[in-house]
PDB file of N, CA and C in Angstrom:
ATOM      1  N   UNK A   1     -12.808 -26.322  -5.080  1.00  0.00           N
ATOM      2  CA  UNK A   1     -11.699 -26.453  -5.989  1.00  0.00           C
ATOM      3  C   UNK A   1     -12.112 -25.908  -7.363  1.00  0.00           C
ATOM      4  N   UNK A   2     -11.398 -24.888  -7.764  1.00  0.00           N
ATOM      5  CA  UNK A   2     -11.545 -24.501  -8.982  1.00  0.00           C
ATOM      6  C   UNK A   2     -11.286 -25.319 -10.068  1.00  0.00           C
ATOM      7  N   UNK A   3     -11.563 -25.224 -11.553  1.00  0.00           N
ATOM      8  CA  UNK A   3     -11.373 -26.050 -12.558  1.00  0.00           C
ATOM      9  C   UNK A   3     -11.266 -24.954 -13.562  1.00  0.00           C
ATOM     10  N   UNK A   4     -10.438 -25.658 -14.750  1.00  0.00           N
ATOM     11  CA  UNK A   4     -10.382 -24.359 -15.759  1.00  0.00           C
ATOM     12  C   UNK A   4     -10.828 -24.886 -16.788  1.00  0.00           C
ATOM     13  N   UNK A   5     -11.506 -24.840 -17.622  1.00  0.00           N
ATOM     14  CA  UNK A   5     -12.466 -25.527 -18.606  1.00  0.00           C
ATOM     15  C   UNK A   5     -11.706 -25.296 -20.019  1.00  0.00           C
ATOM     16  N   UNK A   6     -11.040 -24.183 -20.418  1.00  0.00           N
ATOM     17  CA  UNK A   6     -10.081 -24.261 -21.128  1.00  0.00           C
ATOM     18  C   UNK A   6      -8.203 -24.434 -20.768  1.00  0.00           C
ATOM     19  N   UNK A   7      -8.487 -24.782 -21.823  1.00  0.00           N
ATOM     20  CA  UNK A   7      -6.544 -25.084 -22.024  1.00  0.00           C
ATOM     21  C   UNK A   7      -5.933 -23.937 -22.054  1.00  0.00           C
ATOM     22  N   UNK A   8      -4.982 -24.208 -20.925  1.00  0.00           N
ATOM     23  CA  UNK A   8      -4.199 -22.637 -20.474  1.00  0.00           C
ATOM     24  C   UNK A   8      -3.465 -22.619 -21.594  1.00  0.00           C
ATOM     25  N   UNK A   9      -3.029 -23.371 -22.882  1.00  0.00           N
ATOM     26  CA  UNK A   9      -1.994 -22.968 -23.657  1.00  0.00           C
ATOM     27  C   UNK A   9      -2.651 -22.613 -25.022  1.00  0.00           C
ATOM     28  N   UNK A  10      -4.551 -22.674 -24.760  1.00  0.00           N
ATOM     29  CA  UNK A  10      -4.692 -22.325 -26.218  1.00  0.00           C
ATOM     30  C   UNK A  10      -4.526 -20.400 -26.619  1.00  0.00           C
ATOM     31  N   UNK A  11      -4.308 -20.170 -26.300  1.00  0.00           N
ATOM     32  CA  UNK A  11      -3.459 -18.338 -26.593  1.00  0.00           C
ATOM     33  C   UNK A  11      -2.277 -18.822 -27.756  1.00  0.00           C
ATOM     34  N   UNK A  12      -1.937 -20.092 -27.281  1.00  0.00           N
ATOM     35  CA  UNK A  12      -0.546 -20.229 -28.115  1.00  0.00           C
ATOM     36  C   UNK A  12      -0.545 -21.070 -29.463  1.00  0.00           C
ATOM     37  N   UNK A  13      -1.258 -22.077 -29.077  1.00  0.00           N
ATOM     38  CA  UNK A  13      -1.573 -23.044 -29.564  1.00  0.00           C
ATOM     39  C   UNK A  13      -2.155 -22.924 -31.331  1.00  0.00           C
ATOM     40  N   UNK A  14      -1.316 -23.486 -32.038  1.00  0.00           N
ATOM     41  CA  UNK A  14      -1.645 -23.551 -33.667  1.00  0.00           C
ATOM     42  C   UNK A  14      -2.941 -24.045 -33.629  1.00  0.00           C
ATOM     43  N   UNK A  15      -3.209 -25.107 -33.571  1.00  0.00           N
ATOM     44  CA  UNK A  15      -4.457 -26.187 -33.355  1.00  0.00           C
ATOM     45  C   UNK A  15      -5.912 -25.237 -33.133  1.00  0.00           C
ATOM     46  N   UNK A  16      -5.890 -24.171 -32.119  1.00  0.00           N
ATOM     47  CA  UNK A  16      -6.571 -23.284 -31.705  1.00  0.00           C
ATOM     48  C   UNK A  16      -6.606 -22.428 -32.386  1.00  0.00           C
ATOM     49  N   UNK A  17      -5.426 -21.553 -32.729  1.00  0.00           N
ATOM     50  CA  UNK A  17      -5.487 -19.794 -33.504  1.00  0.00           C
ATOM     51  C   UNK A  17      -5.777 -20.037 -34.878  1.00  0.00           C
ATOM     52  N   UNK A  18      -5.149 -20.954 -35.732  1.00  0.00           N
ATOM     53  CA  UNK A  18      -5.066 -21.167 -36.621  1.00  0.00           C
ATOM     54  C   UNK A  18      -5.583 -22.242 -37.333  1.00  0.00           C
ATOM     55  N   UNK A  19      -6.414 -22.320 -38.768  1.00  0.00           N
ATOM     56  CA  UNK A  19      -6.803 -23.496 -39.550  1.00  0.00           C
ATOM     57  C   UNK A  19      -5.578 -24.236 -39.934  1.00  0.00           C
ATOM     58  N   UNK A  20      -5.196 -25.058 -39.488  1.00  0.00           N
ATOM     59  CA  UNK A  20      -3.951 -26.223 -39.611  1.00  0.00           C
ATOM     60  C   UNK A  20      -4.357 -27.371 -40.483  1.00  0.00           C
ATOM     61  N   UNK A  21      -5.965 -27.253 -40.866  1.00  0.00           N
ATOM     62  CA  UNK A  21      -6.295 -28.533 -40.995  1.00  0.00           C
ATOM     63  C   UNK A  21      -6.707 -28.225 -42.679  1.00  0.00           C
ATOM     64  N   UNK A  22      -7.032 -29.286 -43.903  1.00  0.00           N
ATOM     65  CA  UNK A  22      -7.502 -29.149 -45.130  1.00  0.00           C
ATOM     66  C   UNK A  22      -8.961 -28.940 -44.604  1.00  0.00           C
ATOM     67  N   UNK A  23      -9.544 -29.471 -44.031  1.00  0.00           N
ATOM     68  CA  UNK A  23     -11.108 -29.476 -43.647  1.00  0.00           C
ATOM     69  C   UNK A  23     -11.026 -28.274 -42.419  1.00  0.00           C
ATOM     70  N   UNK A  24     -12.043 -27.856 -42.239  1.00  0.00           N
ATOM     71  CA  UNK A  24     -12.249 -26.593 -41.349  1.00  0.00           C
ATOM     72  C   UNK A  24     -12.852 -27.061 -39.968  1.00  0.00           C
ATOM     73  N   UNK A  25     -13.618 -28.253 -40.553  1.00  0.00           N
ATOM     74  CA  UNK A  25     -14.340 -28.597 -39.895  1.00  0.00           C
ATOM     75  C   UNK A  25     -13.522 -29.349 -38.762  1.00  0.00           C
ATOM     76  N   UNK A  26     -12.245 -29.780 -38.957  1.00  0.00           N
ATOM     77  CA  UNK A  26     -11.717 -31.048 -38.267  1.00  0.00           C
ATOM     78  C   UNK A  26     -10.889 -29.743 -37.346  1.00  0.00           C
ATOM     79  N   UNK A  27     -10.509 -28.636 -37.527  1.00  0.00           N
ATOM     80  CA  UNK A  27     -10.533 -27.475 -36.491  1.00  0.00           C
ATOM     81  C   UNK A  27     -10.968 -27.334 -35.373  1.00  0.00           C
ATOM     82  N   UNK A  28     -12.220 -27.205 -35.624  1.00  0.00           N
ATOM     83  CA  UNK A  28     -13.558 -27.011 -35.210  1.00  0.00           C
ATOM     84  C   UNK A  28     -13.415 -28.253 -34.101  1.00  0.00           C
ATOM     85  N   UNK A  29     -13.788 -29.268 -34.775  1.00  0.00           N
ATOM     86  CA  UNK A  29     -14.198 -30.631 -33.547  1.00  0.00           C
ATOM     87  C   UNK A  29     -12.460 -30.668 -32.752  1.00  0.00           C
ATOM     88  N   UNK A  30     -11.440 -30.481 -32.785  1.00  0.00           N
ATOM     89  CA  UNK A  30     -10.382 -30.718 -32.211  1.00  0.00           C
ATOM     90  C   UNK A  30     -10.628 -29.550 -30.780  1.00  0.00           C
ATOM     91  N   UNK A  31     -10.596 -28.115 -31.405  1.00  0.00           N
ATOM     92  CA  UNK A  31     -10.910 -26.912 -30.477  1.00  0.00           C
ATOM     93  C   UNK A  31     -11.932 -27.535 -29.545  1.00  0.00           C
ATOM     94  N   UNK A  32     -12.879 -27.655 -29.878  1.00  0.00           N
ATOM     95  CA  UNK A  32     -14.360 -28.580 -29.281  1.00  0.00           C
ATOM     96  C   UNK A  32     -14.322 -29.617 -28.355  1.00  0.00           C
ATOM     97  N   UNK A  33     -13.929 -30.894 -28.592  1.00  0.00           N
ATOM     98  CA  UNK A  33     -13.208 -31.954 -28.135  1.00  0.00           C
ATOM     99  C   UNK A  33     -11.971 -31.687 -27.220  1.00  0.00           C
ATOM    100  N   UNK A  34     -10.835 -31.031 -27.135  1.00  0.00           N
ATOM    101  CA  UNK A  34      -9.732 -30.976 -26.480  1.00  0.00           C
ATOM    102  C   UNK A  34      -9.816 -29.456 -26.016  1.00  0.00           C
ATOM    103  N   UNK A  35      -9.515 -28.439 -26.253  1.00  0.00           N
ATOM    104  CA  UNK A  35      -9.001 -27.206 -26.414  1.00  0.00           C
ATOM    105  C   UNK A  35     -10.377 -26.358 -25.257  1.00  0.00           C
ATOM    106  N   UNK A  36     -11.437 -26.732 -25.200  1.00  0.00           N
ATOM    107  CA  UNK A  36     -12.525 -26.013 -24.297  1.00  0.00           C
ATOM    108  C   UNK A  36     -13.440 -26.907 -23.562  1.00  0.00           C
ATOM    109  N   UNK A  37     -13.034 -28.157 -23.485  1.00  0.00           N
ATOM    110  CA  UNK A  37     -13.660 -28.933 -22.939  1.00  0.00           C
ATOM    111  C   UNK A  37     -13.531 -29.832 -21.703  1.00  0.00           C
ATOM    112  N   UNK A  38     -12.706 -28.533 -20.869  1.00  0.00           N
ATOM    113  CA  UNK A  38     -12.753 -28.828 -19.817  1.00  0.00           C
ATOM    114  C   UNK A  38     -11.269 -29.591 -19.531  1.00  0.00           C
ATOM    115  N   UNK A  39     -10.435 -29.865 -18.258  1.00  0.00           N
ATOM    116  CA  UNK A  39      -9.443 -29.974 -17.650  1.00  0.00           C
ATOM    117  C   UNK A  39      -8.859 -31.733 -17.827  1.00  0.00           C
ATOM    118  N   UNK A  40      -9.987 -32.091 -17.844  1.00  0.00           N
ATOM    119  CA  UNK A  40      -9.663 -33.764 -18.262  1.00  0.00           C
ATOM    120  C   UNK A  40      -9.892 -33.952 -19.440  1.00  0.00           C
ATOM    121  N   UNK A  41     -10.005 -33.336 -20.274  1.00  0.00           N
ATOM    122  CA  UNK A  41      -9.892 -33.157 -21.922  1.00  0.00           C
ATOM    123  C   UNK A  41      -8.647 -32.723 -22.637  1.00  0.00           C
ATOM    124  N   UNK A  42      -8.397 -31.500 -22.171  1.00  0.00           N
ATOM    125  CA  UNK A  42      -7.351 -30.677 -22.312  1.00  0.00           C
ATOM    126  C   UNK A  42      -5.892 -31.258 -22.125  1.00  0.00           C
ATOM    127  N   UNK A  43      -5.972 -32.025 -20.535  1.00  0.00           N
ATOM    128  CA  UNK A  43      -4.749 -32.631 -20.595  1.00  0.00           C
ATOM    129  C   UNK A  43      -4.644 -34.268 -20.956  1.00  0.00           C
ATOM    130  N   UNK A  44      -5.340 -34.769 -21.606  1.00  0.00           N
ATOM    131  CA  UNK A  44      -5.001 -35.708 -22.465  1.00  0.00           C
ATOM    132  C   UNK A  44      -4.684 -35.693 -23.922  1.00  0.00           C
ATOM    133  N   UNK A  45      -4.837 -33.694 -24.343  1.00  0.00           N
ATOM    134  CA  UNK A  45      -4.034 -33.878 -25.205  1.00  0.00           C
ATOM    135  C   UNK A  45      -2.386 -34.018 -25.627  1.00  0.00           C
ATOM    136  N   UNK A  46      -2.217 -34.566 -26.954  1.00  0.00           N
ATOM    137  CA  UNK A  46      -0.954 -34.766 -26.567  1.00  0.00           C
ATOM    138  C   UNK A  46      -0.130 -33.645 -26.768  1.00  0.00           C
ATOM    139  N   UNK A  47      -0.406 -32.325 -27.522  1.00  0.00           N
ATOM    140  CA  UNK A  47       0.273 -31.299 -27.843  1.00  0.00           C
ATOM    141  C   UNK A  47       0.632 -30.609 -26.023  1.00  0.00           C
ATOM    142  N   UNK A  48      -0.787 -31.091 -25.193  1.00  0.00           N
ATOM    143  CA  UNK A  48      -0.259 -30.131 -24.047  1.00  0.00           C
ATOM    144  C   UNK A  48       0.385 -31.230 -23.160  1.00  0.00           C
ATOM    145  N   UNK A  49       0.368 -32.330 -23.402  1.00  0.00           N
ATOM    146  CA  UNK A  49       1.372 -33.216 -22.906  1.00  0.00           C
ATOM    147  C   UNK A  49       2.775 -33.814 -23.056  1.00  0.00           C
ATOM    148  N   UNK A  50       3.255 -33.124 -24.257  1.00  0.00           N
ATOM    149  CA  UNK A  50       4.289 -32.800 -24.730  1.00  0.00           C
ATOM    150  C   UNK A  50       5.105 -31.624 -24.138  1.00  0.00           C
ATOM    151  N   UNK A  51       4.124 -31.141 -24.844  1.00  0.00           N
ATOM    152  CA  UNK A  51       4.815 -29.617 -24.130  1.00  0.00           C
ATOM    153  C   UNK A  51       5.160 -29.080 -22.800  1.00  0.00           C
ATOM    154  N   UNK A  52       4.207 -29.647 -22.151  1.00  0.00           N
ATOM    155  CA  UNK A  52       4.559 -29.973 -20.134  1.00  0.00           C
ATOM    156  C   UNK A  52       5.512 -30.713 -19.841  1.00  0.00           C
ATOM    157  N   UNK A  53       5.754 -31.815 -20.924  1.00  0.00           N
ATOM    158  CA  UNK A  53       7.447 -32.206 -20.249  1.00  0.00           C
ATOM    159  C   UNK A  53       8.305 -31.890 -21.387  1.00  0.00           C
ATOM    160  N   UNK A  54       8.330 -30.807 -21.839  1.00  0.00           N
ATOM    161  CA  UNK A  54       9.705 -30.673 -22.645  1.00  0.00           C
ATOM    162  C   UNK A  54       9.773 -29.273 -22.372  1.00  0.00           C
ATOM    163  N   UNK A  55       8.619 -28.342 -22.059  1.00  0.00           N
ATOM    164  CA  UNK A  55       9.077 -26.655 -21.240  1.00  0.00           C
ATOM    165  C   UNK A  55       8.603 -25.876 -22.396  1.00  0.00           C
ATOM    166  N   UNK A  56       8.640 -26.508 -23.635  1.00  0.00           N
ATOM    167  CA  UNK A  56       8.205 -25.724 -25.002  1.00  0.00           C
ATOM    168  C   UNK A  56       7.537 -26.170 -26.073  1.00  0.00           C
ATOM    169  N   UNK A  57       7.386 -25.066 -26.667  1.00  0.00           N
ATOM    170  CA  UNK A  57       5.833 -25.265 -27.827  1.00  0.00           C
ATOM    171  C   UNK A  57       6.615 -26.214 -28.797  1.00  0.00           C
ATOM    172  N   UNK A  58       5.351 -27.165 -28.924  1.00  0.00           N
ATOM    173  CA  UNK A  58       5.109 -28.854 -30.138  1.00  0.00           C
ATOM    174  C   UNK A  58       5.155 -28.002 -31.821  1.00  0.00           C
ATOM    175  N   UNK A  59       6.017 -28.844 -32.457  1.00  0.00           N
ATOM    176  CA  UNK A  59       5.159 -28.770 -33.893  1.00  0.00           C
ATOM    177  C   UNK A  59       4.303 -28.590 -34.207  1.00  0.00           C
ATOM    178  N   UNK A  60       3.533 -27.771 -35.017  1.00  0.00           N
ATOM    179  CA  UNK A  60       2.308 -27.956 -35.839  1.00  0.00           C
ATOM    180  C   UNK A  60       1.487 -29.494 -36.203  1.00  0.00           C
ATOM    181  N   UNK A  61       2.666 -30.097 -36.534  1.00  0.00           N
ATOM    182  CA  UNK A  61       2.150 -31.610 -37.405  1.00  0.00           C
ATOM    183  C   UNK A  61       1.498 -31.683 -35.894  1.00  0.00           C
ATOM    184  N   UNK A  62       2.333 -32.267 -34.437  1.00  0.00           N
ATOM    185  CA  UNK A  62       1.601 -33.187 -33.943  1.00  0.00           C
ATOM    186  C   UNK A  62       0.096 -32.771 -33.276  1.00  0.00           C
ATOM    187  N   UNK A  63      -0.654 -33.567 -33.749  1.00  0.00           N
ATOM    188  CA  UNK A  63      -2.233 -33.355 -33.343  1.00  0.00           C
ATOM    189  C   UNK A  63      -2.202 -33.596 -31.834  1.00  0.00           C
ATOM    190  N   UNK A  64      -3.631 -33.123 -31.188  1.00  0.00           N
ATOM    191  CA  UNK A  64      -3.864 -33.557 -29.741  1.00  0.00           C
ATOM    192  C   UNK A  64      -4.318 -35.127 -29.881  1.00  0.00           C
ATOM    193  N   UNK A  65      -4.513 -35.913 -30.954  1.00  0.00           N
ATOM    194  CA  UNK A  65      -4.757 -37.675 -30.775  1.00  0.00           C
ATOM    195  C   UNK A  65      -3.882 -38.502 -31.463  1.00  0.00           C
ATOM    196  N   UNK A  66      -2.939 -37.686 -31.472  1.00  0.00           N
ATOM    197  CA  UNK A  66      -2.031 -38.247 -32.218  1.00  0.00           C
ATOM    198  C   UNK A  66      -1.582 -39.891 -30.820  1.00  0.00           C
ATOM    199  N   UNK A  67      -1.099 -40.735 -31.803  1.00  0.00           N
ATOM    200  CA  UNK A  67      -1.155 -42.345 -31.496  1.00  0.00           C
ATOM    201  C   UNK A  67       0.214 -42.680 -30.680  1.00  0.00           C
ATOM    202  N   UNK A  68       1.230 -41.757 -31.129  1.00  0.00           N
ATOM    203  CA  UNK A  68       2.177 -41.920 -29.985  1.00  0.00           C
ATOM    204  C   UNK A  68       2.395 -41.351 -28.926  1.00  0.00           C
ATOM    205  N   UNK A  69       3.149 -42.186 -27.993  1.00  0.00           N
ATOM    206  CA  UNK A  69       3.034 -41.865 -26.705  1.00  0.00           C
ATOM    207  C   UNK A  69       4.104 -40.485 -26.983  1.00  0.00           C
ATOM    208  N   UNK A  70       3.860 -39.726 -25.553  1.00  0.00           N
ATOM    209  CA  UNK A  70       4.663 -38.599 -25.329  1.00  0.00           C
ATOM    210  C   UNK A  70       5.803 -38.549 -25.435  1.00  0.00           C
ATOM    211  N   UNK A  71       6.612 -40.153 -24.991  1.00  0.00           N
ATOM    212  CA  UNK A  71       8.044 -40.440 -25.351  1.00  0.00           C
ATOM    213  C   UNK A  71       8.174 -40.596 -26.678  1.00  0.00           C
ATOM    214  N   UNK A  72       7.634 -41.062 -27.559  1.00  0.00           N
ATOM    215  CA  UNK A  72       7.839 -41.619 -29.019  1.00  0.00           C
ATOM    216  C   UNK A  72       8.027 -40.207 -29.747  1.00  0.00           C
ATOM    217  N   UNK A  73       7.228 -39.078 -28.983  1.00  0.00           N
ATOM    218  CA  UNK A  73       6.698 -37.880 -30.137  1.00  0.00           C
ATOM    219  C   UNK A  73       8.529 -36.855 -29.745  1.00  0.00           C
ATOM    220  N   UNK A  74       8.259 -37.357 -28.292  1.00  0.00           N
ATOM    221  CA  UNK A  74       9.776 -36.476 -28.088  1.00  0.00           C
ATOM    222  C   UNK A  74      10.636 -36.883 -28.808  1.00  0.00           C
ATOM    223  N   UNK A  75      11.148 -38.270 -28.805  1.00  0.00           N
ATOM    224  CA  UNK A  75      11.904 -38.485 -29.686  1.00  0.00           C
ATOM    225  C   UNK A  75      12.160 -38.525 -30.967  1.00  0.00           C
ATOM    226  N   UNK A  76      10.826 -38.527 -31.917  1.00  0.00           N
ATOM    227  CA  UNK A  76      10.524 -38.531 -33.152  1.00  0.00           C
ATOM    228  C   UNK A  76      11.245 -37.075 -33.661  1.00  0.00           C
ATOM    229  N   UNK A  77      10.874 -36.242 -32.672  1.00  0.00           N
ATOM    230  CA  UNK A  77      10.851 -34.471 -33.202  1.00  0.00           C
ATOM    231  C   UNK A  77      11.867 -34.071 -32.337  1.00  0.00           C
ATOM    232  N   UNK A  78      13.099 -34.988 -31.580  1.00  0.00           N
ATOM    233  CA  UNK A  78      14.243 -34.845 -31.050  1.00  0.00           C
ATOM    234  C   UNK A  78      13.801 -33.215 -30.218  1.00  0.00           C
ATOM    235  N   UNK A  79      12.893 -33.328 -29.388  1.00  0.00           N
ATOM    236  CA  UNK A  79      12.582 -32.282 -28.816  1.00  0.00           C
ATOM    237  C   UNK A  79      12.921 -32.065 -27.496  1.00  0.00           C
TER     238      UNK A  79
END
């Protein structure tokens, strides 16, 4: 069984392409932590768990640890 160690959506992904963050560093450990670290990393974030049940790309604001659940964030950002 194959495994994909990165996140099929970081091509797209703000969090990834782009410094989103005041610190550079907090970039860095998010990409690190979620974004290349493998398949059970990746999908506990919440940007790609959002986005798998709504068909389309998350806000910027919401982080991959962000504290609400996937329902709260849909509804927050009426997505």
């Amino acid at each position: 069984m194959e495994t994909q160690s990165s996140c099929p959506k970081l091509e797209k992904c703000p969090i990834y392409l782009k410094n989103v963050f005041f610190n550079p560093n907090a970039g860095e450990t998010y990409r690190k932590v979620y974004c290349t670290a493998g398949k059970e990393k990746y999908t506990s974030c919440k940007r790609y768990l959002v986005s798998e049940k709504v068909g389309k790309p998350v806000p910027e604001s919401i982080m991959p640890n962000c504290s609400l659940t996937v329902d709260e964030i849909i509804a927050k950002y009426n997505l």
